[in-house]
C-alpha atoms as a PDB file:
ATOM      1  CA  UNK A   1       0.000   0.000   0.000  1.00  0.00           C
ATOM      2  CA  UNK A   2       1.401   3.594  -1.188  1.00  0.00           C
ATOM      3  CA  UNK A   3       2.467   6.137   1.941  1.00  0.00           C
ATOM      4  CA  UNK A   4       0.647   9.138   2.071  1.00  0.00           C
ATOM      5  CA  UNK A   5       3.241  11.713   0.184  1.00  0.00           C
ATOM      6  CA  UNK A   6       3.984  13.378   3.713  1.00  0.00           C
ATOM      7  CA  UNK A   7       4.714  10.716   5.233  1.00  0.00           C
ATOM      8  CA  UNK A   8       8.028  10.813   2.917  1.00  0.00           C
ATOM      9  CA  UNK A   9       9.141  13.924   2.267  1.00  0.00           C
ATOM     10  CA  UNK A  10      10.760  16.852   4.004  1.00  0.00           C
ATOM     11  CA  UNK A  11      13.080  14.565   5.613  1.00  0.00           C
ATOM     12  CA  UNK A  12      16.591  15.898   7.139  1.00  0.00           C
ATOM     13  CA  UNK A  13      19.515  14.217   7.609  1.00  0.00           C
ATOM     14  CA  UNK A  14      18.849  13.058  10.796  1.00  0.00           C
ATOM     15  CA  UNK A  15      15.424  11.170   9.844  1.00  0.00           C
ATOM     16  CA  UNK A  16      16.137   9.743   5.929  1.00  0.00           C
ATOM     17  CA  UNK A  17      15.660   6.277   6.809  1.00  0.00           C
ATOM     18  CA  UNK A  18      13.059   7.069   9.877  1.00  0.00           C
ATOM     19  CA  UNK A  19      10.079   4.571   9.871  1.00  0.00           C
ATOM     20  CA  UNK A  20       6.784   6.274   8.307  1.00  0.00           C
ATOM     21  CA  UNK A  21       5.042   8.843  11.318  1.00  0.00           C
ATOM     22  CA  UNK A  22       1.885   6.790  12.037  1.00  0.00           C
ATOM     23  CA  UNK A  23      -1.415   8.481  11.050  1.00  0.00           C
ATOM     24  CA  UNK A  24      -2.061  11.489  14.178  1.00  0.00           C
ATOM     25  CA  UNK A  25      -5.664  10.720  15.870  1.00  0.00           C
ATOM     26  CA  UNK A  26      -7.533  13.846  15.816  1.00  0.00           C
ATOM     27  CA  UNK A  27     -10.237  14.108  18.445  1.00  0.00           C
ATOM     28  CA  UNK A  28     -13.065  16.197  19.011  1.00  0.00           C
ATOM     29  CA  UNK A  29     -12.573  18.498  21.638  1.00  0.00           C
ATOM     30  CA  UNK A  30      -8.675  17.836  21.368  1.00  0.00           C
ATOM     31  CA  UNK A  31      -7.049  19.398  18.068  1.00  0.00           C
ATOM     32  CA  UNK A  32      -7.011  23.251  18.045  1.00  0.00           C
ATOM     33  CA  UNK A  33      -6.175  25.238  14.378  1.00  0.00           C
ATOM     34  CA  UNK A  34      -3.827  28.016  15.882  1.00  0.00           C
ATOM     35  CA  UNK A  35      -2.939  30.722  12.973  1.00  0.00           C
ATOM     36  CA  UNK A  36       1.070  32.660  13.782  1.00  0.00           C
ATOM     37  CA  UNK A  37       1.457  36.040  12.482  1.00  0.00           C
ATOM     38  CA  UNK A  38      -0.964  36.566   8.960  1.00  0.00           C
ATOM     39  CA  UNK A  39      -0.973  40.510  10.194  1.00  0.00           C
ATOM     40  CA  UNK A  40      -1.406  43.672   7.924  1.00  0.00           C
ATOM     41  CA  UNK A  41       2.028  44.975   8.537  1.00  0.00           C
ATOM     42  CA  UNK A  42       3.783  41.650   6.164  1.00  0.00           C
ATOM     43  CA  UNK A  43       0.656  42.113   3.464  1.00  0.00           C
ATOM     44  CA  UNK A  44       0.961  45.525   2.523  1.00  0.00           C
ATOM     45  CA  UNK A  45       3.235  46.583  -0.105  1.00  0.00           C
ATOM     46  CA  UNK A  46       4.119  49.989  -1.653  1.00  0.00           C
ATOM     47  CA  UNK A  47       3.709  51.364  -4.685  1.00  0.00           C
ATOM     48  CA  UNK A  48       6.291  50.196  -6.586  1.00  0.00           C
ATOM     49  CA  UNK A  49       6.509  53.825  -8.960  1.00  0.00           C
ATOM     50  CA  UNK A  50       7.305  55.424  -5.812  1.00  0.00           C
ATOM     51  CA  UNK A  51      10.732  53.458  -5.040  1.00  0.00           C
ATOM     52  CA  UNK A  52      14.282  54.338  -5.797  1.00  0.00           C
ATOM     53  CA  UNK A  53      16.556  51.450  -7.134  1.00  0.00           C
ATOM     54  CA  UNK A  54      16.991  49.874  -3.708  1.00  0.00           C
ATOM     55  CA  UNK A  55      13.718  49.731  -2.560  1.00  0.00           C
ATOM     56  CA  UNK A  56      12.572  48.466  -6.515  1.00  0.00           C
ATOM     57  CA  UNK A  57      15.120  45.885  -5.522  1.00  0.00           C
ATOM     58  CA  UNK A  58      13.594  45.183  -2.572  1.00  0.00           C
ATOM     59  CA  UNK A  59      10.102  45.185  -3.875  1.00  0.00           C
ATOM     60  CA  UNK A  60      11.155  42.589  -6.187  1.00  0.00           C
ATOM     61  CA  UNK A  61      13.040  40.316  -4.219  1.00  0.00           C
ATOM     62  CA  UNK A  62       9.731  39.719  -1.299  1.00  0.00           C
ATOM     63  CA  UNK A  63       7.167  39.874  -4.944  1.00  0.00           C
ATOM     64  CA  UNK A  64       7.441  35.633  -4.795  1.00  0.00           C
ATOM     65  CA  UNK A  65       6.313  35.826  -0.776  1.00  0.00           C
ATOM     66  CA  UNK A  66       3.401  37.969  -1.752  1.00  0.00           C
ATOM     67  CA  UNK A  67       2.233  36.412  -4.458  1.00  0.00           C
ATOM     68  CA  UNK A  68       2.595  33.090  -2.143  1.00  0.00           C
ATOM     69  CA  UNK A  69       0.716  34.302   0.417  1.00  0.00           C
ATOM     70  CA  UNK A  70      -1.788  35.470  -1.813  1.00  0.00           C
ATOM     71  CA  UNK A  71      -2.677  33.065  -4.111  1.00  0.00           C
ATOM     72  CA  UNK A  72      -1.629  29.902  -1.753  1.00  0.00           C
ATOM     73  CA  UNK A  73      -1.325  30.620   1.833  1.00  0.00           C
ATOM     74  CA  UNK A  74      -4.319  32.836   2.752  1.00  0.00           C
ATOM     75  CA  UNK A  75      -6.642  30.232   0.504  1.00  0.00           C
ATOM     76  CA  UNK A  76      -5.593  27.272   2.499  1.00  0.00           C
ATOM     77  CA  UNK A  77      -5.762  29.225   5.851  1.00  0.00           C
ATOM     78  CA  UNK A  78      -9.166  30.002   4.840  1.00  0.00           C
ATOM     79  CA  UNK A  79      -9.912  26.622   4.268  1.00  0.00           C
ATOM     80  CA  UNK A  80      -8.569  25.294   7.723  1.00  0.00           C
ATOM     81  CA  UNK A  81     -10.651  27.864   9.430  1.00  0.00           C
ATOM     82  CA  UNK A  82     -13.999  27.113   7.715  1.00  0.00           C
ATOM     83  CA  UNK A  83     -12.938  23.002   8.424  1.00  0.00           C
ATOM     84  CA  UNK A  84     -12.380  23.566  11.525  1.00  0.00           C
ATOM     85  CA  UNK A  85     -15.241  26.109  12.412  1.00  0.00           C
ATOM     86  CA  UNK A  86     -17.534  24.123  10.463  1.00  0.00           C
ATOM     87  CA  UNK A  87     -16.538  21.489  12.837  1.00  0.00           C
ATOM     88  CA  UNK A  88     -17.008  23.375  16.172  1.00  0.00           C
ATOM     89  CA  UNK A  89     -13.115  22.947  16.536  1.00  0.00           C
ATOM     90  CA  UNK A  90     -11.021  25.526  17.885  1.00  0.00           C
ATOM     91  CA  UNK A  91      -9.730  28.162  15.763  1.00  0.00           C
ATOM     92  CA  UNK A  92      -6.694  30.743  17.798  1.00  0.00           C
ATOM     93  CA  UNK A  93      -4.695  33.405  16.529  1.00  0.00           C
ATOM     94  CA  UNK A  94      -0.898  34.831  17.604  1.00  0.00           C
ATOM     95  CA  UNK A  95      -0.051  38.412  16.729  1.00  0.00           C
ATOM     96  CA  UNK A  96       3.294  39.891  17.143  1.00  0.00           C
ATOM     97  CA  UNK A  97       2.260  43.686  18.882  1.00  0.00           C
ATOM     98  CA  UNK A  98       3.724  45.533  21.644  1.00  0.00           C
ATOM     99  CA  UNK A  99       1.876  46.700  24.427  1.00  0.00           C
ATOM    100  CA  UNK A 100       3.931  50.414  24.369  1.00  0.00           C
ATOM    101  CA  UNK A 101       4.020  52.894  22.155  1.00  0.00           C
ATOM    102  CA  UNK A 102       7.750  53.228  21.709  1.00  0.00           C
ATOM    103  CA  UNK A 103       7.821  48.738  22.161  1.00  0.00           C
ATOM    104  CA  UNK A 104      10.392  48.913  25.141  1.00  0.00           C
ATOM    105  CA  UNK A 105       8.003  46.151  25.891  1.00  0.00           C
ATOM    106  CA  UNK A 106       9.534  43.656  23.211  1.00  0.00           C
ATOM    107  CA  UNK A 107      11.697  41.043  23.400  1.00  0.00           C
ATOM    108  CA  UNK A 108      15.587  41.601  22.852  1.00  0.00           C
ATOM    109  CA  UNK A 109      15.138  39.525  18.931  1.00  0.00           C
ATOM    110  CA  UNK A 110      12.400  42.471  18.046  1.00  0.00           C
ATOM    111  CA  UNK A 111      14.839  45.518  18.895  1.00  0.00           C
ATOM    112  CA  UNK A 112      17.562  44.477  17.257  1.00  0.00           C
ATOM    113  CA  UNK A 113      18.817  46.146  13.962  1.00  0.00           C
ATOM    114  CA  UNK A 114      17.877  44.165  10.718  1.00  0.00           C
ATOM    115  CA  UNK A 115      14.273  43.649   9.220  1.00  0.00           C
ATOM    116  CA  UNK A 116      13.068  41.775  12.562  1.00  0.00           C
ATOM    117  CA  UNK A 117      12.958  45.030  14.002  1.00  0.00           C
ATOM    118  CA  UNK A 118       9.472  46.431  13.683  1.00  0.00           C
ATOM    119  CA  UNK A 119       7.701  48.558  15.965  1.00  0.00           C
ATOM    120  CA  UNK A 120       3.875  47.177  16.095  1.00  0.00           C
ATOM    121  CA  UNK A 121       2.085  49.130  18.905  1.00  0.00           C
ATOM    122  CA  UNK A 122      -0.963  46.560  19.689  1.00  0.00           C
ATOM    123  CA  UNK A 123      -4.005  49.083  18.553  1.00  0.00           C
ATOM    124  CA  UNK A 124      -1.858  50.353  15.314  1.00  0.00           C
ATOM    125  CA  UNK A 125      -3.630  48.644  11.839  1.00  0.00           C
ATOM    126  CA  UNK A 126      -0.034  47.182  11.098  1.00  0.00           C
ATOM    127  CA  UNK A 127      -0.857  45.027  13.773  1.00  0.00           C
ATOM    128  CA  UNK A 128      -4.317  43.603  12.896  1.00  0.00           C
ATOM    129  CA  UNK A 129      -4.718  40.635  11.755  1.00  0.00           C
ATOM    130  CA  UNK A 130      -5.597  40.303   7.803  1.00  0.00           C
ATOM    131  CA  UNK A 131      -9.431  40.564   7.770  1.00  0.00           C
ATOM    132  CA  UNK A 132      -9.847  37.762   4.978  1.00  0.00           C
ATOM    133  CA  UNK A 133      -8.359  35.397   7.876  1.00  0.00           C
ATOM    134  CA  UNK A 134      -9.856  37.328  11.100  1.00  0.00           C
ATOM    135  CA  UNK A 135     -11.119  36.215  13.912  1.00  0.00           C
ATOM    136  CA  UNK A 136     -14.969  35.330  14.198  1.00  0.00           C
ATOM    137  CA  UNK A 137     -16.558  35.373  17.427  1.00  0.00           C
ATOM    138  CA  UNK A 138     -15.416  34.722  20.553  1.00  0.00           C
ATOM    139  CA  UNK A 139     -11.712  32.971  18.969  1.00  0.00           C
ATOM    140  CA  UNK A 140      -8.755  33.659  21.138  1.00  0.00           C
ATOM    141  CA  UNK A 141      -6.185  35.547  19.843  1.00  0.00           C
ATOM    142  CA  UNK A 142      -2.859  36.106  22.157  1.00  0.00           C
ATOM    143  CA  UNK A 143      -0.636  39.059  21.472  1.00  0.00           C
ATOM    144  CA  UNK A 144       3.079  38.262  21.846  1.00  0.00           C
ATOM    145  CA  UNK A 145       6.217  40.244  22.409  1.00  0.00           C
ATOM    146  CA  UNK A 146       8.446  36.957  21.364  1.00  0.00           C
ATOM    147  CA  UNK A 147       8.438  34.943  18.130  1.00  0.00           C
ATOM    148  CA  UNK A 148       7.014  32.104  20.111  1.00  0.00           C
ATOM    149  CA  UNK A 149       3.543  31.822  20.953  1.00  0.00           C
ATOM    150  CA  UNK A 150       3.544  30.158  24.025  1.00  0.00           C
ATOM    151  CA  UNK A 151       6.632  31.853  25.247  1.00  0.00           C
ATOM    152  CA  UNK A 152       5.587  35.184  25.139  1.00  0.00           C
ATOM    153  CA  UNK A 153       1.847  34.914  25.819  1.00  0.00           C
ATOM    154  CA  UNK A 154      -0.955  32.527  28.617  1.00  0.00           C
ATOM    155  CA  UNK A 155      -1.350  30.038  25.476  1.00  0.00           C
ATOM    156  CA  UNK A 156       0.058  27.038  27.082  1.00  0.00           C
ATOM    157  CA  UNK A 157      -2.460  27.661  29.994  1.00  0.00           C
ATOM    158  CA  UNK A 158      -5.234  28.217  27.705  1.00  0.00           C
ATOM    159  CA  UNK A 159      -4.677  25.152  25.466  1.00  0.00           C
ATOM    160  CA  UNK A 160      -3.984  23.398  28.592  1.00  0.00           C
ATOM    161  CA  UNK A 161      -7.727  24.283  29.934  1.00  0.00           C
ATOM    162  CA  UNK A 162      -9.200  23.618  26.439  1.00  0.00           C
ATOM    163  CA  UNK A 163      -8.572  20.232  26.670  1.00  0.00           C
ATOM    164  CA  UNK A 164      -6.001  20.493  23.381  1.00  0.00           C
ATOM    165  CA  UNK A 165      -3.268  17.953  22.726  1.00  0.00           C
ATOM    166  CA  UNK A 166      -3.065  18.103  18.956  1.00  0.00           C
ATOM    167  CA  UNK A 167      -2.309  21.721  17.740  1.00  0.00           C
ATOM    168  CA  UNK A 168      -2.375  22.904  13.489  1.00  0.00           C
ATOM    169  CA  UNK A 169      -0.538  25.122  12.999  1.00  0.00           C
ATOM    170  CA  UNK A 170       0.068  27.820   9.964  1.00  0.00           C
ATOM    171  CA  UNK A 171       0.934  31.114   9.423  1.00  0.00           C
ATOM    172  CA  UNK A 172       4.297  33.303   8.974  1.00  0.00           C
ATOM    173  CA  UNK A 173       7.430  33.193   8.762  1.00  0.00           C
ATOM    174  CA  UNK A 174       7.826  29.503   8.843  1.00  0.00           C
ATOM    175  CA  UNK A 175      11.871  29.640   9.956  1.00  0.00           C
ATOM    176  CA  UNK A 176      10.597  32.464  12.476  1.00  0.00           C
ATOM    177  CA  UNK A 177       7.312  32.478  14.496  1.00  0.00           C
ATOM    178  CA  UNK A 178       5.934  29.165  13.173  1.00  0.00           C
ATOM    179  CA  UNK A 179       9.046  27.433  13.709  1.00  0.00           C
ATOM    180  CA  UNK A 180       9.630  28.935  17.127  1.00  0.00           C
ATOM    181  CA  UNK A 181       5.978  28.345  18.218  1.00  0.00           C
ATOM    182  CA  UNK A 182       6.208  24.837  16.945  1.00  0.00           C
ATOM    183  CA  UNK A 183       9.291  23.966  19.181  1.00  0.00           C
ATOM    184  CA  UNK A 184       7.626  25.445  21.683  1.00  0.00           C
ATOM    185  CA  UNK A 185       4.477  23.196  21.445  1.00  0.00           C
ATOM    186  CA  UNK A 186       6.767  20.041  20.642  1.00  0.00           C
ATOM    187  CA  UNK A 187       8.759  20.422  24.560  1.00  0.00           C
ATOM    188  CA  UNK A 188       5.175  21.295  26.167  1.00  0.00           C
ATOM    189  CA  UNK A 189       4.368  18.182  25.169  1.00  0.00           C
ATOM    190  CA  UNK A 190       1.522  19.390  22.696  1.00  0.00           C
ATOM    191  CA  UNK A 191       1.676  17.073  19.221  1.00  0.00           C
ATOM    192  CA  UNK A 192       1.841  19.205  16.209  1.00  0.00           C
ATOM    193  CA  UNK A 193       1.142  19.090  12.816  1.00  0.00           C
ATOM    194  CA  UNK A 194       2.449  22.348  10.067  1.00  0.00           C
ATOM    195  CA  UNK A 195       0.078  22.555   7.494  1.00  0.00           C
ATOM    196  CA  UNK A 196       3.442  23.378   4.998  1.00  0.00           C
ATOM    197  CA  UNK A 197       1.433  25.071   2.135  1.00  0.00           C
ATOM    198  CA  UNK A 198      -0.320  27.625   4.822  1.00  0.00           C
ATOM    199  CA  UNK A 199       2.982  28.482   5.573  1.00  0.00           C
ATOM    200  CA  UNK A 200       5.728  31.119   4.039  1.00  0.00           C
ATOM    201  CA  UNK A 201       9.118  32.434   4.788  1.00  0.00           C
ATOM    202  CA  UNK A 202      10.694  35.131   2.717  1.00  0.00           C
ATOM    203  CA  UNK A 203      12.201  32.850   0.376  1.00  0.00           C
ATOM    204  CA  UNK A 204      11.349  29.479  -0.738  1.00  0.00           C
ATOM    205  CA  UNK A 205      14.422  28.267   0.132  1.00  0.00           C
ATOM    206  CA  UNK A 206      14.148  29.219   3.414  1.00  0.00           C
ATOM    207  CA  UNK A 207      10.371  28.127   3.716  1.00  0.00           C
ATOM    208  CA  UNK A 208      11.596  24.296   2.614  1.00  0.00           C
ATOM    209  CA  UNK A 209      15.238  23.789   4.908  1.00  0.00           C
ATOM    210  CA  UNK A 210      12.747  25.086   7.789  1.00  0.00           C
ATOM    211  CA  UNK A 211       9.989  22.669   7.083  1.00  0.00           C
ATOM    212  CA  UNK A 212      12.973  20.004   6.904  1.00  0.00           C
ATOM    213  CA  UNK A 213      14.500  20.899   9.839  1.00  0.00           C
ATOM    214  CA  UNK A 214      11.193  20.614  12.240  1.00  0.00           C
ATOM    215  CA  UNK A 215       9.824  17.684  10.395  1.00  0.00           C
ATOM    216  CA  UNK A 216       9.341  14.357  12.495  1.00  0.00           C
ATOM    217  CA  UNK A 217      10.980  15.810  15.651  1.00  0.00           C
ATOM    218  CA  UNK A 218       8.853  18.965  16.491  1.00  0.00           C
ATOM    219  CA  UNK A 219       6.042  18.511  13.924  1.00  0.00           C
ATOM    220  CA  UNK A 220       4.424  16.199  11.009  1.00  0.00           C
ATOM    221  CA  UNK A 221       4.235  18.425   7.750  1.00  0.00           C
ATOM    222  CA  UNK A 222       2.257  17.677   5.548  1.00  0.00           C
ATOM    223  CA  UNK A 223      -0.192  19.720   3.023  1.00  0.00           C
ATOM    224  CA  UNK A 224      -3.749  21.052   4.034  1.00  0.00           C
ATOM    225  CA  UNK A 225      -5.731  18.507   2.226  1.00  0.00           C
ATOM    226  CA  UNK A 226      -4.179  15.626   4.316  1.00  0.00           C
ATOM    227  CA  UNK A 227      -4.519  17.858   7.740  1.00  0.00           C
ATOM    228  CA  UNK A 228      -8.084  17.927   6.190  1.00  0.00           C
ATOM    229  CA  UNK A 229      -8.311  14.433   5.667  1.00  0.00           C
ATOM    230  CA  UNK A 230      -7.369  13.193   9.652  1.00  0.00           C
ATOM    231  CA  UNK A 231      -9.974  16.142  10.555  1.00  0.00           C
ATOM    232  CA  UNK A 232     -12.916  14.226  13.691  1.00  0.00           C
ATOM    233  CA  UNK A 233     -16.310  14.879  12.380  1.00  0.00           C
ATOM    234  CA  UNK A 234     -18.150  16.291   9.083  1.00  0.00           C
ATOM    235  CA  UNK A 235     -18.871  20.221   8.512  1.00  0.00           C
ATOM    236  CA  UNK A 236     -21.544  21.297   9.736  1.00  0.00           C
END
């Protein structure tokens, strides 16, 4: 009988000849859908006939991410949130925000120079989540000052009182806040799956060693029709 494609691929060094990850038992009342980081700020783009050669450059160089996101991540996101709604499973959301003005409230990786260094005051739009992947209803959403989830936020607690064991996860940057949530959830003790193509990093390249380097010690990854597939129940 023929593995399920994930069960095969994105395989490191460290797990190439790894039995096959059994099949993850997802139970009502016990598998969450927890979206990282899908916030305003890393949609928006400027005009492009308003750069100067550098930022052109730069326009061009994060144009693959965008059109990613756009016609690939946000769909399947979408998809996992009407599944899981649909299903009266729980659907959270992480933001990366600061509680200050001026962010002296972050964490020492969000004030250090480079493009990680973003001031997102919590009530600021840059900070909202995209609307086509908001929150309905009474869905938690935890504001963090870290790249992890759980570190910098109650959401251990709150998964903890849920009832959760099995956490989906998606979202942005894969190599940054999803894969720093993900380890995270993987030494809690949580099991995780990383629904791969509701994921991005900047680059490709960077998007795929990631996925490589968590798979089958931190996470299963695996595409959203087969997270689909192990889904308890039928829509409602």
């Amino acid at each position: 009988m023929n593995q399920p494609a994930w069960k095969t691929a994105f395989r490191s060094f460290y797990y190439a000849d790894a039995p096959a990850p059994e099949d993850p038992e997802l139970l009502a009342g016990k598998v969450a859908l927890l979206v990282i980081d899908v916030q305003n700020v890393y949609l928006a783009r400027p005009d492009p006939l308003t750069l100067d050669a550098v930022g052109k450059a730069s326009f061009d160089a994060w144009t693959p991410f965008h059109e990613r996101m756009q016609t690939l991540v946000l769909p399947n996101i979408e998809r996992l949130q009407a599944a899981f709604r649909g299903r009266g499973l729980e659907v959270l959301h992480a933001r990366i925000a600061c509680h200050t003005q001026d962010g002296r409230d972050r964490s020492l990786s969000q004030k250090l120079p480079g493009w990680n260094n973003l001031l997102l005051p919590k009530n600021d739009w840059e900070s909202q989540i995209a609307p086509a992947i908001a929150p309905v209803g009474d869905e938690i959403v935890v504001t963090k000052t870290t790249d992890s989830a759980l570190t910098g936020t109650n959401l251990r607690l709150i998964l903890t009182n849920l009832g959760i064991t099995h956490v989906v996860c998606c979202g942005i940057f894969t190599d940054q806040c999803v894969a720093s949530t993900v380890r995270s959830l993987a030494d809690e003790s949580f099991f995780v799956l990383v629904a791969e193509d509701a994921c991005a990093a900047g680059s490709d390249t960077l998007h795929r060693a990631e996925l490589e380097i968590m798979n089958l010690i931190y996470c299963n990854v695996m595409a959203t029709r087969d997270v689909l597939g192990y889904l308890p129940g039928e829509a409602e």
